[in-house]
Protein backbone atom coordinates (compact mmCIF):
# COMPACT_ATOMS: atom_id res chain seq x y z
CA UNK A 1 -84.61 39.58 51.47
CA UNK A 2 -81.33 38.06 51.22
CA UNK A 3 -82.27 33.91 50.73
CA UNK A 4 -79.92 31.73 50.37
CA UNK A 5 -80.84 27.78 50.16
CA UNK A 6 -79.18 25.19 51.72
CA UNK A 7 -79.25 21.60 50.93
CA UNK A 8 -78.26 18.56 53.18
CA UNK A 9 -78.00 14.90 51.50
CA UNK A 10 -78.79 11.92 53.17
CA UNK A 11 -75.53 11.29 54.98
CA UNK A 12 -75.84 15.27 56.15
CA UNK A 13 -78.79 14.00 58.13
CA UNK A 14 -78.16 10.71 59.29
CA UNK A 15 -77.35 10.91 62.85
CA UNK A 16 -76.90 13.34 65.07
CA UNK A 17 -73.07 14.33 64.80
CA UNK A 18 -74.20 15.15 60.93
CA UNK A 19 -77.02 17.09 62.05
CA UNK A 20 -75.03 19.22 64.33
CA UNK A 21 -72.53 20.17 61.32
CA UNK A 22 -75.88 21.11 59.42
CA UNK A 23 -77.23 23.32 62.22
CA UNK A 24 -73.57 24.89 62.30
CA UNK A 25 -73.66 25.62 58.30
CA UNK A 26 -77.87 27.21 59.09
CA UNK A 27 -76.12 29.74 62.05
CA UNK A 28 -73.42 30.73 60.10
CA UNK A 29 -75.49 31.34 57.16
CA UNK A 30 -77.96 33.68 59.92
CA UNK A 31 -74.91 35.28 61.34
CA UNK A 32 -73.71 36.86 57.52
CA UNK A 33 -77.54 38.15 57.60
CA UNK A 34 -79.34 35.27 55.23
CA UNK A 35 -82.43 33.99 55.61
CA UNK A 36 -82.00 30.47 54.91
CA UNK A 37 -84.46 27.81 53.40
CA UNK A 38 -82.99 24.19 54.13
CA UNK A 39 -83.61 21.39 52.05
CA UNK A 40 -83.38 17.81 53.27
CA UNK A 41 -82.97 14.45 51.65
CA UNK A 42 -84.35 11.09 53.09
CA UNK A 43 -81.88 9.94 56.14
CA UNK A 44 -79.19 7.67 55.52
CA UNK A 45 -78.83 4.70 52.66
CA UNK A 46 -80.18 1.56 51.71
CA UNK A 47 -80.27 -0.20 54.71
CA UNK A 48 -81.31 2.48 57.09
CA UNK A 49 -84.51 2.82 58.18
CA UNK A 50 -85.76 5.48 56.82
CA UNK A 51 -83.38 5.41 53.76
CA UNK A 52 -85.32 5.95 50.19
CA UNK A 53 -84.67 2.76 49.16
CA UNK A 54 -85.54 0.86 52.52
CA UNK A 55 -88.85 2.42 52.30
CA UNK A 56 -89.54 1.57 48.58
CA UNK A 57 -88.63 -2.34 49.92
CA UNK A 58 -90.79 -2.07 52.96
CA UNK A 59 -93.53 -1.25 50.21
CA UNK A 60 -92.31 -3.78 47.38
CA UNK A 61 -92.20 -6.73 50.43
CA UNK A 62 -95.67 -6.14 51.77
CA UNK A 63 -97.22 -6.60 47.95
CA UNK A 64 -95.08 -10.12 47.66
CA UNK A 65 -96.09 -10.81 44.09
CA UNK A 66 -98.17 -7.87 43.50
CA UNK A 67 -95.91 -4.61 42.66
CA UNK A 68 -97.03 -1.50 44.41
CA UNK A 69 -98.04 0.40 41.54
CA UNK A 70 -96.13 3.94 40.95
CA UNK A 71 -98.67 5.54 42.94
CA UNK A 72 -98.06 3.78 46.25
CA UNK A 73 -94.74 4.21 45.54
CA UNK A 74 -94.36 7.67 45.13
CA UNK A 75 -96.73 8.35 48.38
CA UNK A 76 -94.02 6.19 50.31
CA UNK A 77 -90.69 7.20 49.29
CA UNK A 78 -91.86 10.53 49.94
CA UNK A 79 -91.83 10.30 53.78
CA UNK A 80 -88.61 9.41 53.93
CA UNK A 81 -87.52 13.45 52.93
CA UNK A 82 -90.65 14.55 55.01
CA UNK A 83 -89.43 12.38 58.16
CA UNK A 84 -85.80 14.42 57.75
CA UNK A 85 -87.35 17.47 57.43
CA UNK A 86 -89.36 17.14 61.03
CA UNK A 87 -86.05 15.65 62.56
CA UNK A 88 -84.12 18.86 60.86
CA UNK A 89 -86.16 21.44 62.42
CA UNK A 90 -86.75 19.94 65.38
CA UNK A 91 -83.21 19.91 65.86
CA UNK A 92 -83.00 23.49 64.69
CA UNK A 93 -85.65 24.38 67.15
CA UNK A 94 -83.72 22.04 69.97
CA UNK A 95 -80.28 24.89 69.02
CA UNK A 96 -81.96 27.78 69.85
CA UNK A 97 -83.19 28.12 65.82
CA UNK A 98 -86.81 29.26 65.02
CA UNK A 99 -87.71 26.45 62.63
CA UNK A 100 -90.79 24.37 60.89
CA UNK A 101 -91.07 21.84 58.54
CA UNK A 102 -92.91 21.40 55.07
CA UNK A 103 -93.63 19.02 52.47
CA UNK A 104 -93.22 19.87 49.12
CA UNK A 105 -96.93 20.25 48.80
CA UNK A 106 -96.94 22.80 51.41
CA UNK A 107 -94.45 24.71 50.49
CA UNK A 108 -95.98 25.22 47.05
CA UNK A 109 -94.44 22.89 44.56
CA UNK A 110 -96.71 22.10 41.89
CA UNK A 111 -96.21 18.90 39.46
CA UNK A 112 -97.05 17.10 36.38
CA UNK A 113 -98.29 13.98 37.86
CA UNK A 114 -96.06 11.84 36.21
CA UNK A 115 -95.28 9.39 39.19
CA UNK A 116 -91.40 8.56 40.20
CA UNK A 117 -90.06 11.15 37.54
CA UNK A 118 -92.26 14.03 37.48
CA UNK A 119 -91.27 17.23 36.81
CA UNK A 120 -92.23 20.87 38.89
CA UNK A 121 -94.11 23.07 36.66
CA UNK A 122 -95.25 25.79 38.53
CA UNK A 123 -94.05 26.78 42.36
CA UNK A 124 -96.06 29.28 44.56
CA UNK A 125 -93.50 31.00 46.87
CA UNK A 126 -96.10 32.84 49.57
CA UNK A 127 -95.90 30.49 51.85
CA UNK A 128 -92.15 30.28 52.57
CA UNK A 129 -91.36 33.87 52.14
CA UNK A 130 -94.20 34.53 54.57
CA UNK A 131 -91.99 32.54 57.42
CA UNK A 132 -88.89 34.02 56.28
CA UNK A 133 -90.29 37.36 56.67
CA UNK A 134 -91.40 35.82 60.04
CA UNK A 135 -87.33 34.91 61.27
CA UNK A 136 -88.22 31.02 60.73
CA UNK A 137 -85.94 28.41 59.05
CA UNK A 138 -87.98 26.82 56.61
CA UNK A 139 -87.10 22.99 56.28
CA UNK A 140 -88.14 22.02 53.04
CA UNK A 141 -88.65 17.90 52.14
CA UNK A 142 -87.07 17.57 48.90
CA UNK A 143 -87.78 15.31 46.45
CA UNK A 144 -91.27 15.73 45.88
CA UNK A 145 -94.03 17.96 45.67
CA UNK A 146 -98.06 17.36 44.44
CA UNK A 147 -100.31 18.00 41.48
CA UNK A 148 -103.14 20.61 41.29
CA UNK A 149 -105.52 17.01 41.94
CA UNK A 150 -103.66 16.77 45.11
CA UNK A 151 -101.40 13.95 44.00
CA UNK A 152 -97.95 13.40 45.54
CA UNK A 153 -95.23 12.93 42.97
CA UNK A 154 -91.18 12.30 43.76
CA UNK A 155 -88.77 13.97 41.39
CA UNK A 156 -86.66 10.83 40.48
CA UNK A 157 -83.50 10.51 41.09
CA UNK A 158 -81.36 13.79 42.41
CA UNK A 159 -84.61 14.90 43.08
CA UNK A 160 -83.78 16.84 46.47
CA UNK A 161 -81.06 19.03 43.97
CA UNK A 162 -83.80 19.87 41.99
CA UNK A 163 -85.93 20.89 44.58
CA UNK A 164 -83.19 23.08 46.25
CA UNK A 165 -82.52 24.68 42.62
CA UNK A 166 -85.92 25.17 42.24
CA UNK A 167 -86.35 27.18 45.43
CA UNK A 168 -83.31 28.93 44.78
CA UNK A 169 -84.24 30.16 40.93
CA UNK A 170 -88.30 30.93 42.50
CA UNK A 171 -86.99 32.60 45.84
CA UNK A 172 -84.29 35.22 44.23
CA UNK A 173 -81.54 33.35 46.75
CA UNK A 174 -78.43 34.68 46.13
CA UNK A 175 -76.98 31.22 45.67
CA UNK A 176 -77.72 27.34 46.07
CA UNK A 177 -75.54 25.22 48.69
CA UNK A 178 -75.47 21.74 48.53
CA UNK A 179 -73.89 19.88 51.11
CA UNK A 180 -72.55 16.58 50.96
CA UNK A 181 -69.38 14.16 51.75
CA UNK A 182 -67.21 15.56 49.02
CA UNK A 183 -65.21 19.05 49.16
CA UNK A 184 -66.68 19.53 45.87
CA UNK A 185 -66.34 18.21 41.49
CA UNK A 186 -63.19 16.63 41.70
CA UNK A 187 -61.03 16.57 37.82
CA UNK A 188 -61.50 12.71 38.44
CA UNK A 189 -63.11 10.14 41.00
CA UNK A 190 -59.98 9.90 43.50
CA UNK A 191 -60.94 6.46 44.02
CA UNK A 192 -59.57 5.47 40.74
CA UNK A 193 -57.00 8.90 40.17
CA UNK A 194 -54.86 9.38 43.37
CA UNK A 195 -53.98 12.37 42.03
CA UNK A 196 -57.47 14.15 41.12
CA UNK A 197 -58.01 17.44 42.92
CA UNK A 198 -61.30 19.60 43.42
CA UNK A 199 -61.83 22.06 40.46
CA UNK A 200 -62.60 25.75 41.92
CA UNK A 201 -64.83 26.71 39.30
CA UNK A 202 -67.32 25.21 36.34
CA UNK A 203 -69.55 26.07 33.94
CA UNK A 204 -73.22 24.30 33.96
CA UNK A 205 -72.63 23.11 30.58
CA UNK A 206 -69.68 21.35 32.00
CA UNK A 207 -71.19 20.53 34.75
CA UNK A 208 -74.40 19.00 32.72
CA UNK A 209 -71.25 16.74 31.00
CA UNK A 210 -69.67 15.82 34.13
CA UNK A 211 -72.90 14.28 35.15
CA UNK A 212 -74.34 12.97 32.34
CA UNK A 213 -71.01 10.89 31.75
CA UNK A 214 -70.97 9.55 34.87
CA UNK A 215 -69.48 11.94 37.73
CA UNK A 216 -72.11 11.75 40.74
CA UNK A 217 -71.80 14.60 43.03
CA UNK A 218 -74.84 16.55 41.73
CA UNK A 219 -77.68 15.54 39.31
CA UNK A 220 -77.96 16.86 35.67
CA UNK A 221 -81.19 17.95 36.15
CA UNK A 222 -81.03 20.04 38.99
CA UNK A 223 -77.59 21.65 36.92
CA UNK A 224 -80.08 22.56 33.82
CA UNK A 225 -83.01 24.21 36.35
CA UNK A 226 -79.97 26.31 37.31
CA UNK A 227 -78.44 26.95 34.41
CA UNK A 228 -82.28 28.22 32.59
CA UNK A 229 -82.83 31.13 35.58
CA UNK A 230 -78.47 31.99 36.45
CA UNK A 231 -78.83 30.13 39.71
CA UNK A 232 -75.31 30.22 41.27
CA UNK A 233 -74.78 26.47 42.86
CA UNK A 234 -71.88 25.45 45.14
CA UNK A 235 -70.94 22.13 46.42
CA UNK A 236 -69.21 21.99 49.69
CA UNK A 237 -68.05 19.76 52.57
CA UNK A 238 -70.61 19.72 55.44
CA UNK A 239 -67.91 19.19 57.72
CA UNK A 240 -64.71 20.82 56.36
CA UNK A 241 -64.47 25.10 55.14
CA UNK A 242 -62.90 24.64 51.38
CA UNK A 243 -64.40 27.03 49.33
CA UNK A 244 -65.67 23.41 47.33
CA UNK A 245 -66.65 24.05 43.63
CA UNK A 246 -68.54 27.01 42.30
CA UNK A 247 -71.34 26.47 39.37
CA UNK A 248 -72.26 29.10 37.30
CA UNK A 249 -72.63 30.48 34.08
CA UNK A 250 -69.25 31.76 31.63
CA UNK A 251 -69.55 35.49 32.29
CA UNK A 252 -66.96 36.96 34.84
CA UNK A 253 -66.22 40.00 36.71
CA UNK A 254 -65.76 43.42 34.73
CA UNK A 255 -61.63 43.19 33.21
CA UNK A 256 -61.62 39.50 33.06
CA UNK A 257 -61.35 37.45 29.54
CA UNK A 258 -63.38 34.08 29.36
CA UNK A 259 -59.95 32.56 28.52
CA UNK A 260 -57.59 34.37 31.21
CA UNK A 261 -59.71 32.69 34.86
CA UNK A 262 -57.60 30.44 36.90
CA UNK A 263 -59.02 27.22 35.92
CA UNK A 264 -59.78 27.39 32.32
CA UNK A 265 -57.84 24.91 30.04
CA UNK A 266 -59.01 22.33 27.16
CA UNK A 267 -60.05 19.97 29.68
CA UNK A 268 -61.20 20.23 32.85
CA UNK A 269 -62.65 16.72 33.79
CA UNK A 270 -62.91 13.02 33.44
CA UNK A 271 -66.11 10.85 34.07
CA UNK A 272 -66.67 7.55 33.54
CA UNK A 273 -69.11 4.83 33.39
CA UNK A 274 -68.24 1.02 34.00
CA UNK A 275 -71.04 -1.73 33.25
CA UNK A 276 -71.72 -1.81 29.96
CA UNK A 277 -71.68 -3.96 27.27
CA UNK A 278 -71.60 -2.76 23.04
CA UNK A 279 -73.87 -3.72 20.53
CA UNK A 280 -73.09 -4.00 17.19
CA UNK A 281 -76.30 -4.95 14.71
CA UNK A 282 -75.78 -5.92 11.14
CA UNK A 283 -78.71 -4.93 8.92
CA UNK A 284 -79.31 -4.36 5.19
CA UNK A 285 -78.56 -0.79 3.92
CA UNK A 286 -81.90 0.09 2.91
CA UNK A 287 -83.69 -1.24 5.73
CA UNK A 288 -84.98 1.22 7.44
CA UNK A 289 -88.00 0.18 8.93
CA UNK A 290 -86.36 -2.74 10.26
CA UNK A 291 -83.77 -0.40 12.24
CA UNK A 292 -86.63 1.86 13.46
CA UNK A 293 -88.31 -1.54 14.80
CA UNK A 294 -85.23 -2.20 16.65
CA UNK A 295 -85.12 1.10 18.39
CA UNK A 296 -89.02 1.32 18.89
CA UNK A 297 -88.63 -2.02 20.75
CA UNK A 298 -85.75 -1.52 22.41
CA UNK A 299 -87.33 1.37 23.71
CA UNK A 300 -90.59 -0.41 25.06
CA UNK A 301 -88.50 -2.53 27.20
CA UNK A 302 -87.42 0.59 28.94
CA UNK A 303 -83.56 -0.25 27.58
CA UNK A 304 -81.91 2.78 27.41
CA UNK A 305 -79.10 3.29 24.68
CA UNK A 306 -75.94 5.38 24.20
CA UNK A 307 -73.13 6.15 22.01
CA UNK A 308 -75.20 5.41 18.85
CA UNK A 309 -73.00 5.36 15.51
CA UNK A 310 -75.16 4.48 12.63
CA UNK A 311 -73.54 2.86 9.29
CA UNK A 312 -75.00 1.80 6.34
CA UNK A 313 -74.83 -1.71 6.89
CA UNK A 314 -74.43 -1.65 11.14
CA UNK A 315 -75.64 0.26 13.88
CA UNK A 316 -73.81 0.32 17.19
CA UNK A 317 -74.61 1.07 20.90
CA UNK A 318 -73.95 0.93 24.40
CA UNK A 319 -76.54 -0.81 26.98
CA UNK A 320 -76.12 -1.19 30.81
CA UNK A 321 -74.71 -4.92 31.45
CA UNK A 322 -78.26 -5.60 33.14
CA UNK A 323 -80.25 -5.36 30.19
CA UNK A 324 -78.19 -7.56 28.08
CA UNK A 325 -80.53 -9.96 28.37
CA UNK A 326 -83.77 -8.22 27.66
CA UNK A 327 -81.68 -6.71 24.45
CA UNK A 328 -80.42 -9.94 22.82
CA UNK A 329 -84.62 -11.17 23.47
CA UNK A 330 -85.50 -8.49 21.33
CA UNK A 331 -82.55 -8.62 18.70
CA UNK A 332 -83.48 -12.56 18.24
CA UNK A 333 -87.33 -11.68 17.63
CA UNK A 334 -86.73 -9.68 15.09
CA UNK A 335 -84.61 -12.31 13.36
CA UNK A 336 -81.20 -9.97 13.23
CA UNK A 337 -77.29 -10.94 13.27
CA UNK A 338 -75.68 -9.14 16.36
CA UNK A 339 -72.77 -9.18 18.54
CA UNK A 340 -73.03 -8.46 22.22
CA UNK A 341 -69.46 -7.03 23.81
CA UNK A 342 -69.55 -6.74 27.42
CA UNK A 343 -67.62 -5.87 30.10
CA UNK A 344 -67.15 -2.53 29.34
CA UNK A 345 -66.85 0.81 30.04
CA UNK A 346 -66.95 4.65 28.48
CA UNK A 347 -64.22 7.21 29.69
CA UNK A 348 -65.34 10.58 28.79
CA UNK A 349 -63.26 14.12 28.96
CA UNK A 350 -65.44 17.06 29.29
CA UNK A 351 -63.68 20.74 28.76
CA UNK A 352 -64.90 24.25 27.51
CA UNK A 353 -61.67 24.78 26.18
CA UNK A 354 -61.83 22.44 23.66
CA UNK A 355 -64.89 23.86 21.71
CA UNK A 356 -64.13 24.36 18.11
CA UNK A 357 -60.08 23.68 18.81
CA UNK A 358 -58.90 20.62 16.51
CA UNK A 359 -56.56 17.95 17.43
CA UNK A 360 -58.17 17.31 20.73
CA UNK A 361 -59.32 13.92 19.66
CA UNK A 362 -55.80 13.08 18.17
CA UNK A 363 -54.14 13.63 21.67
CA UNK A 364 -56.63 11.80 23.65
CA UNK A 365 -56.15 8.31 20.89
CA UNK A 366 -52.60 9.31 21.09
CA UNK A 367 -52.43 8.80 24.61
CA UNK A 368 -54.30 6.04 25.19
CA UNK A 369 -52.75 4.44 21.87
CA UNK A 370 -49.39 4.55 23.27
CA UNK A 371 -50.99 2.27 26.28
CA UNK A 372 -51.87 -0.34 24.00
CA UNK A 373 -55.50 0.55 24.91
CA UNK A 374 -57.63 -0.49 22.41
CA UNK A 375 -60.69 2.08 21.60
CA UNK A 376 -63.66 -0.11 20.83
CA UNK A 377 -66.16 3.53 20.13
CA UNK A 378 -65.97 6.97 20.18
CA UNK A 379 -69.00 9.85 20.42
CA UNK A 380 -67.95 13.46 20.59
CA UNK A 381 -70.11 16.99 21.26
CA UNK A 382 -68.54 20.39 21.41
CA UNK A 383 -67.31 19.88 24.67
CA UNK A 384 -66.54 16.12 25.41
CA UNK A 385 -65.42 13.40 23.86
CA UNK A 386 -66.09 10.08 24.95
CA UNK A 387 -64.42 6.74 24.56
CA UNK A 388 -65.79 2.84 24.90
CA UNK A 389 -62.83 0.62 26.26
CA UNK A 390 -62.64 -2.65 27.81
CA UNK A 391 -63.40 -2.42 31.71
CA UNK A 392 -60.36 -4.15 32.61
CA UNK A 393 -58.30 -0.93 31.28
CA UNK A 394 -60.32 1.68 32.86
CA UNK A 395 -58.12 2.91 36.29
CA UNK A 396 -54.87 3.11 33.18
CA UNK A 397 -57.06 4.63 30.96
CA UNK A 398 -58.33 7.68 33.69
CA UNK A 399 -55.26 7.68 35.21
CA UNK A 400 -53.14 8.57 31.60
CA UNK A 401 -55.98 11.00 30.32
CA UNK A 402 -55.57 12.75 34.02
CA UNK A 403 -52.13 12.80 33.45
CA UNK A 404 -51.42 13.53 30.00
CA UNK A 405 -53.75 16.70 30.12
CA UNK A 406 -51.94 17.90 33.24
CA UNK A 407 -55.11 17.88 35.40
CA UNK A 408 -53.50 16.85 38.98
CA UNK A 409 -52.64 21.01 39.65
CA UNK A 410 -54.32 24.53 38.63
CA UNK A 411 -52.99 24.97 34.80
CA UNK A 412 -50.34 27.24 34.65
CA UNK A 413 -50.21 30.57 32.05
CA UNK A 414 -48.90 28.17 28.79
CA UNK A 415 -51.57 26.12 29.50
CA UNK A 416 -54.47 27.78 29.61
CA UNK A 417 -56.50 28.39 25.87
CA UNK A 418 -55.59 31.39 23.98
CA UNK A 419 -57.83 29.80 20.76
């Protein structure tokens, strides 16, 4: 069979002019001779009734003092995808489109029981292909799916992603489609670069970067699923026909080089991530247990840390701005000298081009140097480097790293890396 998946996000399914797009993106899809499996995320935003995060409240308010445990959670947040699936194929069904709906659960998603973040370990396809042999659209809740007990676990975060990659990789599709409100991985967020413009083509690893560093348009995870089993993933408009941005692996057609395709150069994005705040902990050289105390706690209180540069004599990280707090509570208990920087923010550029090519680094201090923007950190892997500023130079900052790497148009041929 020739599957292809199709994912709609919550603002794909909110009302009824979104919904109509959607249907038009399942017909077309039918018309080139695919059997499509949909996949749905909750409808709407906070606010909304049936939104993720309205239903999590609903929840949260009826417990007043007592939190609903993980559990309860999971087991609500989960109709919110299951409630957009019924509404999805209904209105499939209401178009002329043979159509049912499934949880995860039914249509065979198994998981580890670890509630609000668990993880799919095993997925039994009979079911779906069973209606897709049959001419149905299966609409699939995303988002979720239920141990071999029986339990009901959500995926966390980007969940629905994962659930579409997941089908895709199990299913043989011939690619993943997610829809959404974006034309696709733009080389910055246009909100801060007027300039930025929709990159045609990425890697997953860059893709893995884009996200990890901050750019929201798909989640990590769902990018590594697809990268482990060569799932193709593109990220479209639901309401516009760009070609949006293709995900895939580095290999290209017969006669092509890795270094000679239209939108290779040394970099090829720019996330960032405002909010958060630098920690810098002094601590005898040869204390060791005392800095593994400080992490071990740090960790207990759920604070998650970042750009970690370890000295003899100080240790410096980043934390979100909202667990300042909670850090400097644990930093006094343990009787250390620390400063706390806020008001911060990292600016990262991601690139395949610049793996193993030197003086990368030097032009991006250059640059922002020559703005009298002062770097406060730096962290680097083979294929992004990433810088802590002060949040008040953040738009300049994106705005001269867009610039000075040339990423407003398609790089032309003395651009692109020969290394």
């Amino acid at each position: 069979m020739n599957i292809i998946v199709q994912k709609f996000g919550g603002t794909s399914v909110a009302n009824s002019a979104s919904r109509a797009e959607a249907v038009k993106r399942v017909r077309e899809a039918l018309e080139k001779g695919y059997k499509p499996v949909v996949v749905v995320s909750a409808m709407g935003r906070m606010g909304e009734p049936y939104a993720t995060d309205t239903l999590k409240q609903l929840a949260a308010a009826a417990g007043g003092d007592v939190e609903p445990s993980l559990r309860e959670l999971d087991l609500i947040m989960a109709c919110g995808e299951i409630i957009s699936a019924v509404v999805m194929s209904t209105t499939l069904c209401a178009n002329g489109i043979p159509s049912l709906a499934l949880t995860g659960a039914q249509a065979g998603l198994i998981t580890d029981g670890n509630y609000s973040e668990a993880n799919v370990v095993e997925f039994h396809p009979e079911r779906l292909l069973a209606h897709l042999r049959n001419d149905e659209v299966v609409v699939v809740a995303g988002f979720q799916g239920v141990t071999p007990e029986g339990e009901i676990n959500t995926l966390g975060r980007g969940g629905s992603d994962t659930t579409a990659v997941i089908l895709g990789a199990g299913l043989g599709a011939k690619r993943v489609e997610i829809y959404t409100d974006v034309n696709g991985i733009m080389t910055a967020d246009p909100r801060i670069v007027a300039d930025a413009r929709i990159i045609d083509r990425l890697t997953y690893n860059e893709v893995c970067q884009l996200a990890y560093e901050g750019a929201k348009v798909i989640h990590p995870r769902a990018v590594e699923v697809a990268m482990q089993h060569n799932v193709e993933v593109v990220i479209k408009h639901l309401k516009e026909s760009e070609a949006g941005t293709i995900i895939s692996g580095e290999l290209l057609p017969l006669g092509e080089t890795r270094f000679g395709r239209a939108d290779f150069r040394v970099i090829t994005g720019i996330a960032h991530t405002p909010g958060l705040a630098q920690v810098s902990v002094e601590m005898e050289a040869d204390d060791a247990e005392k800095e593994l105390d400080m992490f071990d706690r740090l960790a207990d209180k759920h604070i998650s840390i970042d750009m970690i540069s370890i000295f003899p004599e100080r240790k410096c990280f980043t934390i979100t701005e909202k667990d300042v707090r909670q850090a400097e509570k644990v930093l006094q208990e343990l009787g250390l000298h620390f400063k706390i920087l806020e008001n911060c923010a990292k600016v990262s550029v991601v690139g395949l081009g610049m793996r193993n090519l030197p003086g990368v680094m030097a032009r991006v201090v250059k640059a922002l140097t020559k703005k009298n923007i002062r770097i406060l950190q730096t962290g680097d892997s083979n294929i992004t480097i990433s810088l802590l500023i002060r949040e008040q130079d953040l738009s300049e900052a994106m705005c001269t790293l867009h610039d000075h790497f040339h990423l407003a148009s398609p790089p032309s041929d003395d651009e692109r890396v020969f290394a």
